[in-house]
PDB file of N, CA and C in Angstrom:
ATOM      1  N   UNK A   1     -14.685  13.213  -0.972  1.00  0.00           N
ATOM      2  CA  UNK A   1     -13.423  12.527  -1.193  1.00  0.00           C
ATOM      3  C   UNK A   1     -12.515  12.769   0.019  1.00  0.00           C
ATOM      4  N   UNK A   2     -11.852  11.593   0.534  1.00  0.00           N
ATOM      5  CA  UNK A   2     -11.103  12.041   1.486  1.00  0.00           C
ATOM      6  C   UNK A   2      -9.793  11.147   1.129  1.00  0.00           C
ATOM      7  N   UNK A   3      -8.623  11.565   1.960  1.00  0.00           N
ATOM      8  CA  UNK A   3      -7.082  11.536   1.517  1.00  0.00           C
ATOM      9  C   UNK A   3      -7.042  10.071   2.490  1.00  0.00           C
ATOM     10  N   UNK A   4      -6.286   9.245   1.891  1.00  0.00           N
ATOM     11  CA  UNK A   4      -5.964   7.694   2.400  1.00  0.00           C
ATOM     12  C   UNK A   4      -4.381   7.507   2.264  1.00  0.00           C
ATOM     13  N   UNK A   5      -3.967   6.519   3.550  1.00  0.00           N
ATOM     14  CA  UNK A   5      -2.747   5.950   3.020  1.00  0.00           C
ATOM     15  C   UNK A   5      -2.820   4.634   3.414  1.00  0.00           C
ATOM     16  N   UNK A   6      -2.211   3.805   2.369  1.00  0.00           N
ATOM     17  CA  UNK A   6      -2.253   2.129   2.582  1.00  0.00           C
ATOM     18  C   UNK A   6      -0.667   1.435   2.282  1.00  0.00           C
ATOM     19  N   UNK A   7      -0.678   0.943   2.763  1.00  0.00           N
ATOM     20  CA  UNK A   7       0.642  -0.029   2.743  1.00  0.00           C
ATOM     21  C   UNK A   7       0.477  -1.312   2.624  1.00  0.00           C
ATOM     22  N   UNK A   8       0.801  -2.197   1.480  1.00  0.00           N
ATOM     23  CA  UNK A   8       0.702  -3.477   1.415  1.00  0.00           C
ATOM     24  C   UNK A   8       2.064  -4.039   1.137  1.00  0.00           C
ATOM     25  N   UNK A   9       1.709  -5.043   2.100  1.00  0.00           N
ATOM     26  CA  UNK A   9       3.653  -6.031   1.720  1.00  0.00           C
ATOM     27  C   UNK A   9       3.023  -6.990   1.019  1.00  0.00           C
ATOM     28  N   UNK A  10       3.679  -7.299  -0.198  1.00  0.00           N
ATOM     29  CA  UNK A  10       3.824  -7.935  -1.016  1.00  0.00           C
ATOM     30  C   UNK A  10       5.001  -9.641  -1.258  1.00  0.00           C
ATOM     31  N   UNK A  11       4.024 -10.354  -1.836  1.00  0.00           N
ATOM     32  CA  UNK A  11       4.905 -11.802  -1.747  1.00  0.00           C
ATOM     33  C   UNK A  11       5.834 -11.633  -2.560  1.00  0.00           C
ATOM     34  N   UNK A  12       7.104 -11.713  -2.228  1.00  0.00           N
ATOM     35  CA  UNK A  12       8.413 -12.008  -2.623  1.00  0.00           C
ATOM     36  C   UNK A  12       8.577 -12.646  -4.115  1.00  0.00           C
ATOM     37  N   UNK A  13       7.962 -13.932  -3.644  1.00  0.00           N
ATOM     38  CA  UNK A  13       7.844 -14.961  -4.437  1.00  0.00           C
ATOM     39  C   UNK A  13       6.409 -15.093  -5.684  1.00  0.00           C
ATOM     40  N   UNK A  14       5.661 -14.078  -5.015  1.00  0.00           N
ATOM     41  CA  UNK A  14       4.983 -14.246  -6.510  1.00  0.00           C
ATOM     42  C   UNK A  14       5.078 -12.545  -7.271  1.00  0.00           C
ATOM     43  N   UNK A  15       5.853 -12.034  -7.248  1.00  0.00           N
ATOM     44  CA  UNK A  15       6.256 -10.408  -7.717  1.00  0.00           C
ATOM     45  C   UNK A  15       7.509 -10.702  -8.223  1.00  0.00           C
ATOM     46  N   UNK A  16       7.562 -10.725  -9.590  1.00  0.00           N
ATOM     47  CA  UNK A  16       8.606 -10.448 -10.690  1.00  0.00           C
ATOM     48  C   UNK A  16       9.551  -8.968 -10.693  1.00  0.00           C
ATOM     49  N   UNK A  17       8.268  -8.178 -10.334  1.00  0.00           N
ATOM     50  CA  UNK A  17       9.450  -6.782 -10.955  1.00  0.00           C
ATOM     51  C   UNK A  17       9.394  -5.391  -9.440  1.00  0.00           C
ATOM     52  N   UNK A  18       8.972  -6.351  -8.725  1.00  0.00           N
ATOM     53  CA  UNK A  18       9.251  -5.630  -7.662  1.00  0.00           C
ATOM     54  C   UNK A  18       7.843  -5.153  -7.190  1.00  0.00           C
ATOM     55  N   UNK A  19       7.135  -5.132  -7.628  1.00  0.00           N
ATOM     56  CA  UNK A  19       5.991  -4.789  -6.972  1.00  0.00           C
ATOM     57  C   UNK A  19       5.308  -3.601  -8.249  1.00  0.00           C
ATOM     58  N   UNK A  20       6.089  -3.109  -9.047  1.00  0.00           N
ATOM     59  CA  UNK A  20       6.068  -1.912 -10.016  1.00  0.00           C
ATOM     60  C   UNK A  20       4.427  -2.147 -11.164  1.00  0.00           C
ATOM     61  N   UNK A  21       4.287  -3.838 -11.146  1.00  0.00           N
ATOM     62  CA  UNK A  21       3.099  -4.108 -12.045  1.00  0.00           C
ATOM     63  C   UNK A  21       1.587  -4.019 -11.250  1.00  0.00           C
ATOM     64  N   UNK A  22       2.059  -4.130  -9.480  1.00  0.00           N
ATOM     65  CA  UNK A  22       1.184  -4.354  -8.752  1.00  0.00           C
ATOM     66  C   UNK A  22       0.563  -3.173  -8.466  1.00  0.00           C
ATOM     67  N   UNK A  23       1.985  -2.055  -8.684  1.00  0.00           N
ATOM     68  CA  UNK A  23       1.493  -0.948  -7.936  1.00  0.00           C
ATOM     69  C   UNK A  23       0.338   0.114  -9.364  1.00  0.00           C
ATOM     70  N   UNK A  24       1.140  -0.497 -10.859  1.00  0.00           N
ATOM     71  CA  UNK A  24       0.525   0.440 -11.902  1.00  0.00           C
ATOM     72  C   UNK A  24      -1.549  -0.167 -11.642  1.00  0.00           C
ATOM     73  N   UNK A  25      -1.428  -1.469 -11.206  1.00  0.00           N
ATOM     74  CA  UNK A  25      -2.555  -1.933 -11.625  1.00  0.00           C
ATOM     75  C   UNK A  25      -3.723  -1.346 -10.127  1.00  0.00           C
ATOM     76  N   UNK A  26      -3.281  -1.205  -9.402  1.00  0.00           N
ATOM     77  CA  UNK A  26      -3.662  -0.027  -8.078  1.00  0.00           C
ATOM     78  C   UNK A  26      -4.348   1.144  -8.303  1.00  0.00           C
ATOM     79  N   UNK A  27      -2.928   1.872  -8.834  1.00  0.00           N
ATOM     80  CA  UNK A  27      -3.468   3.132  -9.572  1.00  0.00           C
ATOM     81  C   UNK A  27      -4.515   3.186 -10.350  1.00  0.00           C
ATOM     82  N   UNK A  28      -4.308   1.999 -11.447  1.00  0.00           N
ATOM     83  CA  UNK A  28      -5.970   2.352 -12.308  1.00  0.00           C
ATOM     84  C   UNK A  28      -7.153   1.761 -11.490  1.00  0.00           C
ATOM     85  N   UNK A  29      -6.924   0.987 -10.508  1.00  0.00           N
ATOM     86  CA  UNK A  29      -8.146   0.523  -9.859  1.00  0.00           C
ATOM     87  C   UNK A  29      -8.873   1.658  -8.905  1.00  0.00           C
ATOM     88  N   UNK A  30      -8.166   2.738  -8.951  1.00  0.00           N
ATOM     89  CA  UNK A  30      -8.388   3.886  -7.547  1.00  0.00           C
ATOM     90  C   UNK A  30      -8.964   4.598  -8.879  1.00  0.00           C
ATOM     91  N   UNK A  31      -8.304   4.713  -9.814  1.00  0.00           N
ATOM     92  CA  UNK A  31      -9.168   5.676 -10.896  1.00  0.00           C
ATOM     93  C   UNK A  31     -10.115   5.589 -11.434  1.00  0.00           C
ATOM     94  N   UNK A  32     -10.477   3.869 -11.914  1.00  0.00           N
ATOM     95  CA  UNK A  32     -11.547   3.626 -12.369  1.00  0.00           C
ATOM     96  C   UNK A  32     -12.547   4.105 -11.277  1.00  0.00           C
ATOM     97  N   UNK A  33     -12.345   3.724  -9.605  1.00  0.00           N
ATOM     98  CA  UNK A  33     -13.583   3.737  -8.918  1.00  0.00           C
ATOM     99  C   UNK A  33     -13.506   6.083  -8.366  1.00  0.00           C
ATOM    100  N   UNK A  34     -13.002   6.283  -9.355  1.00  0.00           N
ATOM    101  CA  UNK A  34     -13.412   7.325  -9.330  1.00  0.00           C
ATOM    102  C   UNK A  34     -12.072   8.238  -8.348  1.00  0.00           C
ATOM    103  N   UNK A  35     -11.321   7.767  -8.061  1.00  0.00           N
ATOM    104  CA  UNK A  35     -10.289   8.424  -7.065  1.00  0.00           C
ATOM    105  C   UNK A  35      -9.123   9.315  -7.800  1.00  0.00           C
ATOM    106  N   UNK A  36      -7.918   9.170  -7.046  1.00  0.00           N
ATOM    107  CA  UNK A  36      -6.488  10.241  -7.669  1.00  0.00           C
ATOM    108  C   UNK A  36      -5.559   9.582  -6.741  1.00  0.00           C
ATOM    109  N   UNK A  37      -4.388   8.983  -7.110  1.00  0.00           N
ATOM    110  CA  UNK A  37      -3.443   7.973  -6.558  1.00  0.00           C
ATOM    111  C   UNK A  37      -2.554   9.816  -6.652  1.00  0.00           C
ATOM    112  N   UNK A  38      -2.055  10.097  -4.997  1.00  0.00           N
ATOM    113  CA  UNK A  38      -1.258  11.215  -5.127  1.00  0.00           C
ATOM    114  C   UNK A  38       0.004  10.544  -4.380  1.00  0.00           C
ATOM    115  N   UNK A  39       0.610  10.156  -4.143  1.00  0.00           N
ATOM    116  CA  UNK A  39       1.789   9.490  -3.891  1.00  0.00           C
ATOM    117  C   UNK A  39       2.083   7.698  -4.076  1.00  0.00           C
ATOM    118  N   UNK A  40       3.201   7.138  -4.434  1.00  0.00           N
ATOM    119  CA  UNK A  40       3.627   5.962  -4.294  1.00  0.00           C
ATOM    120  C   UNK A  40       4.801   6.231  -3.843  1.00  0.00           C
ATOM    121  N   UNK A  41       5.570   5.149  -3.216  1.00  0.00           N
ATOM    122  CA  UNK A  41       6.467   5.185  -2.735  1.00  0.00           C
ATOM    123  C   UNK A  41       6.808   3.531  -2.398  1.00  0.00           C
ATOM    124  N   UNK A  42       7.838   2.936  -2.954  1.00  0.00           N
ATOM    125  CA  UNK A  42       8.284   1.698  -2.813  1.00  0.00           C
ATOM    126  C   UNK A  42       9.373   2.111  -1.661  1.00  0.00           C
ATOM    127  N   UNK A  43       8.707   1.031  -0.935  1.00  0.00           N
ATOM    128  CA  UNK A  43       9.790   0.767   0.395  1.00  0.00           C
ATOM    129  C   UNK A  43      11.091  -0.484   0.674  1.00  0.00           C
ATOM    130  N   UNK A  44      10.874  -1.204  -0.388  1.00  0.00           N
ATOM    131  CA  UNK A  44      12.073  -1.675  -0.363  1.00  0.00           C
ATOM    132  C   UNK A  44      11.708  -3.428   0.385  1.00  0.00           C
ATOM    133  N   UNK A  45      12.540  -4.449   0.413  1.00  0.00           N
ATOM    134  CA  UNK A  45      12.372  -5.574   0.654  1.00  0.00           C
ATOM    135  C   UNK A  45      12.727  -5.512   2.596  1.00  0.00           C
ATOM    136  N   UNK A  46      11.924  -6.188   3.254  1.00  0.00           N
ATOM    137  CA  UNK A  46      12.070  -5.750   4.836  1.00  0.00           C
ATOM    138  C   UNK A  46      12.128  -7.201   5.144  1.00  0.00           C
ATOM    139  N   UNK A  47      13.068  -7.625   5.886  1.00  0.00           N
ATOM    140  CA  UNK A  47      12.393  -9.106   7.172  1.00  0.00           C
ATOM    141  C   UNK A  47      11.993  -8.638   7.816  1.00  0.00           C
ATOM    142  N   UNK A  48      10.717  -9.963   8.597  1.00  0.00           N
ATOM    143  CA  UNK A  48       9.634  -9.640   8.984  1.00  0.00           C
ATOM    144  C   UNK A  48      10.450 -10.143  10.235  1.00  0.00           C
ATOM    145  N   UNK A  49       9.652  -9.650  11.733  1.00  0.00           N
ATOM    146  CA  UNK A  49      10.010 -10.166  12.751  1.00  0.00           C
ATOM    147  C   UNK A  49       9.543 -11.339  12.945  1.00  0.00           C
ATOM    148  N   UNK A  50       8.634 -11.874  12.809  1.00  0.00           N
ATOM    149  CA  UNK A  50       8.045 -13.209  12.297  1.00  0.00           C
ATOM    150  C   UNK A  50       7.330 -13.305  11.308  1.00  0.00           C
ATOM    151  N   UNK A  51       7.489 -14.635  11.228  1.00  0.00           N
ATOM    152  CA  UNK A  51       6.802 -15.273   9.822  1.00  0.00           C
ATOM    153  C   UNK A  51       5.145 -14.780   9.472  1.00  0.00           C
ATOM    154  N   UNK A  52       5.242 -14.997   8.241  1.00  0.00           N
ATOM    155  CA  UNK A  52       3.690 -14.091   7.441  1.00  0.00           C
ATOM    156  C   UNK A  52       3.066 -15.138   6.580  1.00  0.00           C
ATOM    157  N   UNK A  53       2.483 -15.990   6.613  1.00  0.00           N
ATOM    158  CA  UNK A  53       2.247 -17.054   5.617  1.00  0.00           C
ATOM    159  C   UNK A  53       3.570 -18.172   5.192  1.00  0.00           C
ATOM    160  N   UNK A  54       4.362 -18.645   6.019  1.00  0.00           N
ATOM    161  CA  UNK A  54       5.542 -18.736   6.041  1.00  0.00           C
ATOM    162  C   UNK A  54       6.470 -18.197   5.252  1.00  0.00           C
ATOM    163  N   UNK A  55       6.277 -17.011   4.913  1.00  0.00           N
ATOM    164  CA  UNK A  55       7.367 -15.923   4.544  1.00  0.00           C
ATOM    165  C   UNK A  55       8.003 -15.372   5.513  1.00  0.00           C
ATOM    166  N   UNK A  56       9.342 -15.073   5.172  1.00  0.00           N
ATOM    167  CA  UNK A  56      10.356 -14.235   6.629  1.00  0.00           C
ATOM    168  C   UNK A  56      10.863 -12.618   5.899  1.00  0.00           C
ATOM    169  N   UNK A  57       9.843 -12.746   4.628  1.00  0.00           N
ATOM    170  CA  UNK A  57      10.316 -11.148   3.975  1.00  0.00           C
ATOM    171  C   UNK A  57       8.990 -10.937   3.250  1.00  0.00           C
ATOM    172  N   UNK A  58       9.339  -9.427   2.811  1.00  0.00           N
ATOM    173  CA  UNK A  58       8.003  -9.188   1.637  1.00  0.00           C
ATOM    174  C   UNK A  58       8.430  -7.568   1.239  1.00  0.00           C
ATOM    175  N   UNK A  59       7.891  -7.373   0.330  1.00  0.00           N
ATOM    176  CA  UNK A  59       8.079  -6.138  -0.255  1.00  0.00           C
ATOM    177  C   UNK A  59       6.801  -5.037  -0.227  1.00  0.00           C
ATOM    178  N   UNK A  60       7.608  -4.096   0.315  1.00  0.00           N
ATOM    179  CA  UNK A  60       6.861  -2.909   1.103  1.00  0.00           C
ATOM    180  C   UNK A  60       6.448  -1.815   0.233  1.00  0.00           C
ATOM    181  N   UNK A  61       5.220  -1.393  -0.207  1.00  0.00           N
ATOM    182  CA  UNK A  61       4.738   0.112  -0.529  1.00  0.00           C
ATOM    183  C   UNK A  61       3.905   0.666   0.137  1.00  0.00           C
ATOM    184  N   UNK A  62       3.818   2.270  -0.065  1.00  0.00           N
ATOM    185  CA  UNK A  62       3.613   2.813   0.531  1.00  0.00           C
ATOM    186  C   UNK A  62       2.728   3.691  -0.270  1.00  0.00           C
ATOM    187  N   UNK A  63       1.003   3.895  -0.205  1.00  0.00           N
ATOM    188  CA  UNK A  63       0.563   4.691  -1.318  1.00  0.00           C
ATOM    189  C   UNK A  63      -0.491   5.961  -0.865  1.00  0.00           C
ATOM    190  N   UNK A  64      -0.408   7.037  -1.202  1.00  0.00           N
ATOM    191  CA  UNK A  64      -1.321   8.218  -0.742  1.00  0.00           C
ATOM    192  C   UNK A  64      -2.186   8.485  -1.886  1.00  0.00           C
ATOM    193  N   UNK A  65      -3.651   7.830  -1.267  1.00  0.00           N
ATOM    194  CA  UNK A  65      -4.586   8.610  -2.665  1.00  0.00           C
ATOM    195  C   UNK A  65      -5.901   9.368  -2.271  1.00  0.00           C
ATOM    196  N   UNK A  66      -6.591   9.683  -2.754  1.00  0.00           N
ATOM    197  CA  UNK A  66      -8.107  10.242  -2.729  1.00  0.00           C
ATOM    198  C   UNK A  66      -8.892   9.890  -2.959  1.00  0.00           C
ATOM    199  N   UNK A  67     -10.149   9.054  -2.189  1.00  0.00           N
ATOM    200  CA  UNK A  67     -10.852   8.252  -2.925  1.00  0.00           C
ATOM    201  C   UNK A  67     -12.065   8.661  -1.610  1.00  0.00           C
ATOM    202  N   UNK A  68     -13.395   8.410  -2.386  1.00  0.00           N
ATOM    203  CA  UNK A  68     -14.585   8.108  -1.572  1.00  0.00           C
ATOM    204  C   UNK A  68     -14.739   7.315  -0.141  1.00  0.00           C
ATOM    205  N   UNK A  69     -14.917   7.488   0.417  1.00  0.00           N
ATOM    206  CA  UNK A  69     -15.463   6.514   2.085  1.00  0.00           C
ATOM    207  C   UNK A  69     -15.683   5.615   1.261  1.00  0.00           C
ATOM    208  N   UNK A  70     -17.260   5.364   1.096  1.00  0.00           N
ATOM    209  CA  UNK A  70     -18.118   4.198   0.529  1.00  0.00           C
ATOM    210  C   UNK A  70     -16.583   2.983  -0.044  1.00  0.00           C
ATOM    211  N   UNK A  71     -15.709   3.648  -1.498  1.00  0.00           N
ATOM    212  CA  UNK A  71     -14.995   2.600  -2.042  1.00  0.00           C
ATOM    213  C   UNK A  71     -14.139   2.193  -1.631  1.00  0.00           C
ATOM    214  N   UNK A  72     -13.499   2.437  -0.845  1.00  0.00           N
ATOM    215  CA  UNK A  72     -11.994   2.017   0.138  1.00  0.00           C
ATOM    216  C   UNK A  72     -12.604   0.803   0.347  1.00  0.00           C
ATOM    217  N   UNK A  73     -13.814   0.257   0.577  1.00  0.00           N
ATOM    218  CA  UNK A  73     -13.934  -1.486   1.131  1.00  0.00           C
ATOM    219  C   UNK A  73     -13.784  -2.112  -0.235  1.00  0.00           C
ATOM    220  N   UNK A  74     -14.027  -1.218  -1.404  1.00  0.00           N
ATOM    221  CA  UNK A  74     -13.677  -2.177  -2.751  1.00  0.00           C
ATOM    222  C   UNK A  74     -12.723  -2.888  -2.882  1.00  0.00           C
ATOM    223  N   UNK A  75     -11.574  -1.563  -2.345  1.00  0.00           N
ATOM    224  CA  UNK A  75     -10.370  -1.757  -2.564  1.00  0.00           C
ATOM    225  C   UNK A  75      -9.686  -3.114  -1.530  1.00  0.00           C
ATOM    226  N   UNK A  76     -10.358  -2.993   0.002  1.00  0.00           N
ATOM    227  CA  UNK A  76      -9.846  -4.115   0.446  1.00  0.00           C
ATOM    228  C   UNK A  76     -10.219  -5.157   0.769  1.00  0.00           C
ATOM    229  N   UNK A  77     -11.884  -5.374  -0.051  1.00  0.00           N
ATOM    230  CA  UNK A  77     -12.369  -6.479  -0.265  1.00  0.00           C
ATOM    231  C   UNK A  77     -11.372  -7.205  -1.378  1.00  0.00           C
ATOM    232  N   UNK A  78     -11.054  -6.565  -2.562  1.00  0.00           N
ATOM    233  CA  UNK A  78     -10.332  -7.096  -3.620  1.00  0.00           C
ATOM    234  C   UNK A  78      -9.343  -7.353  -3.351  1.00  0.00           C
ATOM    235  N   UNK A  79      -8.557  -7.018  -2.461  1.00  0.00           N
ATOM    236  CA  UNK A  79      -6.931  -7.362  -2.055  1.00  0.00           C
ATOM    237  C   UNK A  79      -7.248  -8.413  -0.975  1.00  0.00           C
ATOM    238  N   UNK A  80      -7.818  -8.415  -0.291  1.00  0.00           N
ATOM    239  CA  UNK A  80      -7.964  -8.944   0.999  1.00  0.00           C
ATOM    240  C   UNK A  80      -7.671 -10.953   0.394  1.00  0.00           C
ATOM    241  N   UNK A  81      -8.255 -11.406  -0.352  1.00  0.00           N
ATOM    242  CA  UNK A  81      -7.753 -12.735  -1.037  1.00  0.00           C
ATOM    243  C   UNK A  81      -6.681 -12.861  -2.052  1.00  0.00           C
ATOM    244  N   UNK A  82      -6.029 -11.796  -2.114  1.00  0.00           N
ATOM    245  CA  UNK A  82      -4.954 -11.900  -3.579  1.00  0.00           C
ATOM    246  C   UNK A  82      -3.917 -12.429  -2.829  1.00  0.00           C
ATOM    247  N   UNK A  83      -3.693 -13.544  -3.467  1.00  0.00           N
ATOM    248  CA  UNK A  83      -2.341 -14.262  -3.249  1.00  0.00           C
ATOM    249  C   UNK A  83      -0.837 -13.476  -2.950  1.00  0.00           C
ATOM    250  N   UNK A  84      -1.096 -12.485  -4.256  1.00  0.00           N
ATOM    251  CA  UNK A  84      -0.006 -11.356  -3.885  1.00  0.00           C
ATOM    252  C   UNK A  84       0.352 -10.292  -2.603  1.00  0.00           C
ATOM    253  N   UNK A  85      -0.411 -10.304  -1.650  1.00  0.00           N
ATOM    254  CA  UNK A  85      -1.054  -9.450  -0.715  1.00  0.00           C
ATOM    255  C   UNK A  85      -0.689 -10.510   0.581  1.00  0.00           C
ATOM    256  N   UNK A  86       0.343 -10.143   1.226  1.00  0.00           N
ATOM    257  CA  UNK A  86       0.664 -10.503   2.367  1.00  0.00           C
ATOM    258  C   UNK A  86      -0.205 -10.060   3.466  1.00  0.00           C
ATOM    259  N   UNK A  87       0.026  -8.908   3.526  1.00  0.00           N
ATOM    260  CA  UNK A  87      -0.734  -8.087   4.603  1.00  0.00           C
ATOM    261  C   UNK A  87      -1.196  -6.551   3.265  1.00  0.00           C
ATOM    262  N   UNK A  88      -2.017  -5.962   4.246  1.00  0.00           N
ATOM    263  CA  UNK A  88      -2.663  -4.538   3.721  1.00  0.00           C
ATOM    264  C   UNK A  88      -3.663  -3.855   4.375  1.00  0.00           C
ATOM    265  N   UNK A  89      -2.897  -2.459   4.864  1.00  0.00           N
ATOM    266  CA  UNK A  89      -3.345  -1.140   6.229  1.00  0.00           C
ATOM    267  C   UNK A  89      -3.724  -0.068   5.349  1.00  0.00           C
ATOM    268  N   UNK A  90      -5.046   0.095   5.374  1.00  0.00           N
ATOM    269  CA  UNK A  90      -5.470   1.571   4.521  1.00  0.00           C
ATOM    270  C   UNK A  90      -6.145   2.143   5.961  1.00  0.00           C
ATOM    271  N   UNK A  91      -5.516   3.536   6.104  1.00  0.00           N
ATOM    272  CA  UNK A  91      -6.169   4.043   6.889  1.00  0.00           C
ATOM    273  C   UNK A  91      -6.591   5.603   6.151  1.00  0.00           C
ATOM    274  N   UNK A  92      -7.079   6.433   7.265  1.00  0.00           N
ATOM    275  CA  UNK A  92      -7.419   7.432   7.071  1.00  0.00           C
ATOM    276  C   UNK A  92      -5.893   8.994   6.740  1.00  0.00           C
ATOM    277  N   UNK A  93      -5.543   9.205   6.140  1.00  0.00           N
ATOM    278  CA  UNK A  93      -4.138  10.196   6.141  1.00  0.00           C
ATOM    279  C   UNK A  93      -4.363  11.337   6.456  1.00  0.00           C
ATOM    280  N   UNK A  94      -3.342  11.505   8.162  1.00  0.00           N
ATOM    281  CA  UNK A  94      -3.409  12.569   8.778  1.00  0.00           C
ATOM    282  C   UNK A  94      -2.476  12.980   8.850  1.00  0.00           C
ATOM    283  N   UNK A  95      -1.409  13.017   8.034  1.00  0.00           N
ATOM    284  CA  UNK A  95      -0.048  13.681   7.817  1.00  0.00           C
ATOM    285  C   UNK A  95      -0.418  14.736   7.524  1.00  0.00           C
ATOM    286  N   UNK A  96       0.748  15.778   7.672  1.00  0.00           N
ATOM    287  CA  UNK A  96       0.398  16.961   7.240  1.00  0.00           C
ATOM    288  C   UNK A  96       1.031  16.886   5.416  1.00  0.00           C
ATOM    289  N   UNK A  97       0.375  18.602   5.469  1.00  0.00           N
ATOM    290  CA  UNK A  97       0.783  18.261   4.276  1.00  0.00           C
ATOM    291  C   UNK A  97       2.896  18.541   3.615  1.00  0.00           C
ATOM    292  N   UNK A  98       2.903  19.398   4.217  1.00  0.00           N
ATOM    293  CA  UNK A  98       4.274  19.779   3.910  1.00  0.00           C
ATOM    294  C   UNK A  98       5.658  18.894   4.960  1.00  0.00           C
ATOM    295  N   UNK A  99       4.967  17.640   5.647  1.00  0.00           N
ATOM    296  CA  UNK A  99       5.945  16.792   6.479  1.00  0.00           C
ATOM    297  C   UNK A  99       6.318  15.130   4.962  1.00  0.00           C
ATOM    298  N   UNK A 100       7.164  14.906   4.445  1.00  0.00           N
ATOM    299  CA  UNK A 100       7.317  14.061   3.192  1.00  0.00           C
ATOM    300  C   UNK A 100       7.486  12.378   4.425  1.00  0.00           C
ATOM    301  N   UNK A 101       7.097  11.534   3.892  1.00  0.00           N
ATOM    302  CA  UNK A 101       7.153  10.229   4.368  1.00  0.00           C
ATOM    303  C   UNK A 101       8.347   9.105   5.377  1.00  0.00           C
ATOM    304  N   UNK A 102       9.135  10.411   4.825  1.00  0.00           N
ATOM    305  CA  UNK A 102      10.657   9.552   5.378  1.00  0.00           C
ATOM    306  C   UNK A 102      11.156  10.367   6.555  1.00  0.00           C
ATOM    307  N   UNK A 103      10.823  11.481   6.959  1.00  0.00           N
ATOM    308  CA  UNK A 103      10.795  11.999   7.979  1.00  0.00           C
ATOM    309  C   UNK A 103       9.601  11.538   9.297  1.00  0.00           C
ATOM    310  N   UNK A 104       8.580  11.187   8.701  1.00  0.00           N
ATOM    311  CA  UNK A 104       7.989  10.700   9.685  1.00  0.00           C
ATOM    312  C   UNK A 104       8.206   9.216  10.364  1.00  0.00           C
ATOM    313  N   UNK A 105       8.548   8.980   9.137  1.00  0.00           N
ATOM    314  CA  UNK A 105       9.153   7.646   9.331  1.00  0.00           C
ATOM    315  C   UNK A 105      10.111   7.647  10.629  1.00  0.00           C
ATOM    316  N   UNK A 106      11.294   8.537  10.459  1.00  0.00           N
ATOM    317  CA  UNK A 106      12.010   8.616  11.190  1.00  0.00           C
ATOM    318  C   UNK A 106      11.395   9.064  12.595  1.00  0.00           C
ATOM    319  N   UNK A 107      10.485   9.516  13.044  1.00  0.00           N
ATOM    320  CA  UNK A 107      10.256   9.680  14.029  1.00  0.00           C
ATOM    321  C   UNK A 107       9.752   8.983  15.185  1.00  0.00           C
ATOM    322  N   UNK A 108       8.750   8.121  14.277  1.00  0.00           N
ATOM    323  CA  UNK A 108       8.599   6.793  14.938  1.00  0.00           C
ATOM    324  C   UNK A 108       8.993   5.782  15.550  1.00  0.00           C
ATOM    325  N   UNK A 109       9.829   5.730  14.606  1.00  0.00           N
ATOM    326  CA  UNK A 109      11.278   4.564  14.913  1.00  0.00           C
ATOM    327  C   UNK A 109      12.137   4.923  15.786  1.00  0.00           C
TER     328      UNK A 109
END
């Protein structure tokens, strides 16, 4: 099992409650394939510097979980056509552990 973080912006226009139904239905999809969703974090509505499917916004999360090598392509084979799914970055998570998300954030920027 190794530690992941993914970020998907989400369509504006087809997300009712903010992303909150998208993100519960995530979680059980990482559990069913055997994983542990250890952080979420909603980032809030962002404009884009350019357009995304002619969208000029989308709604941002931010998620840390544990899951197998092998299933991570489950995960972005299945997102990869969802209408809801603007964009979506799962990489490998090399944060430490005691640095929290919004500090790194800040550093970047």
């Amino acid at each position: 099992m190794k530690k992941y973080e993914a970020v998907f912006i989400l369509d504006i226009r087809k997300v009712e409650d903010e992303g909150k139904a998208f993100s519960e239905g995530l979680a059980k999809l990482i559990e069913q394939l055997g994983g542990k969703m250890n952080e979420t974090t909603p980032m809030g509505r962002k404009q884009f510097a350019r357009e995304i499917k002619k969208r000029k916004a989308g709604i941002y999360w931010n998620y840390i979980f544990t899951l197998d090598p092998l299933k991570v392509e489950e995960i972005r084979n299945k997102f990869r056509l969802d209408e809801t799914v603007l964009r979506m970055l799962v990489v490998n998570c090399e944060r430490p552990e005691n640095m929290p998300l919004t500090s790194q954030a800040q550093k970047i920027a």
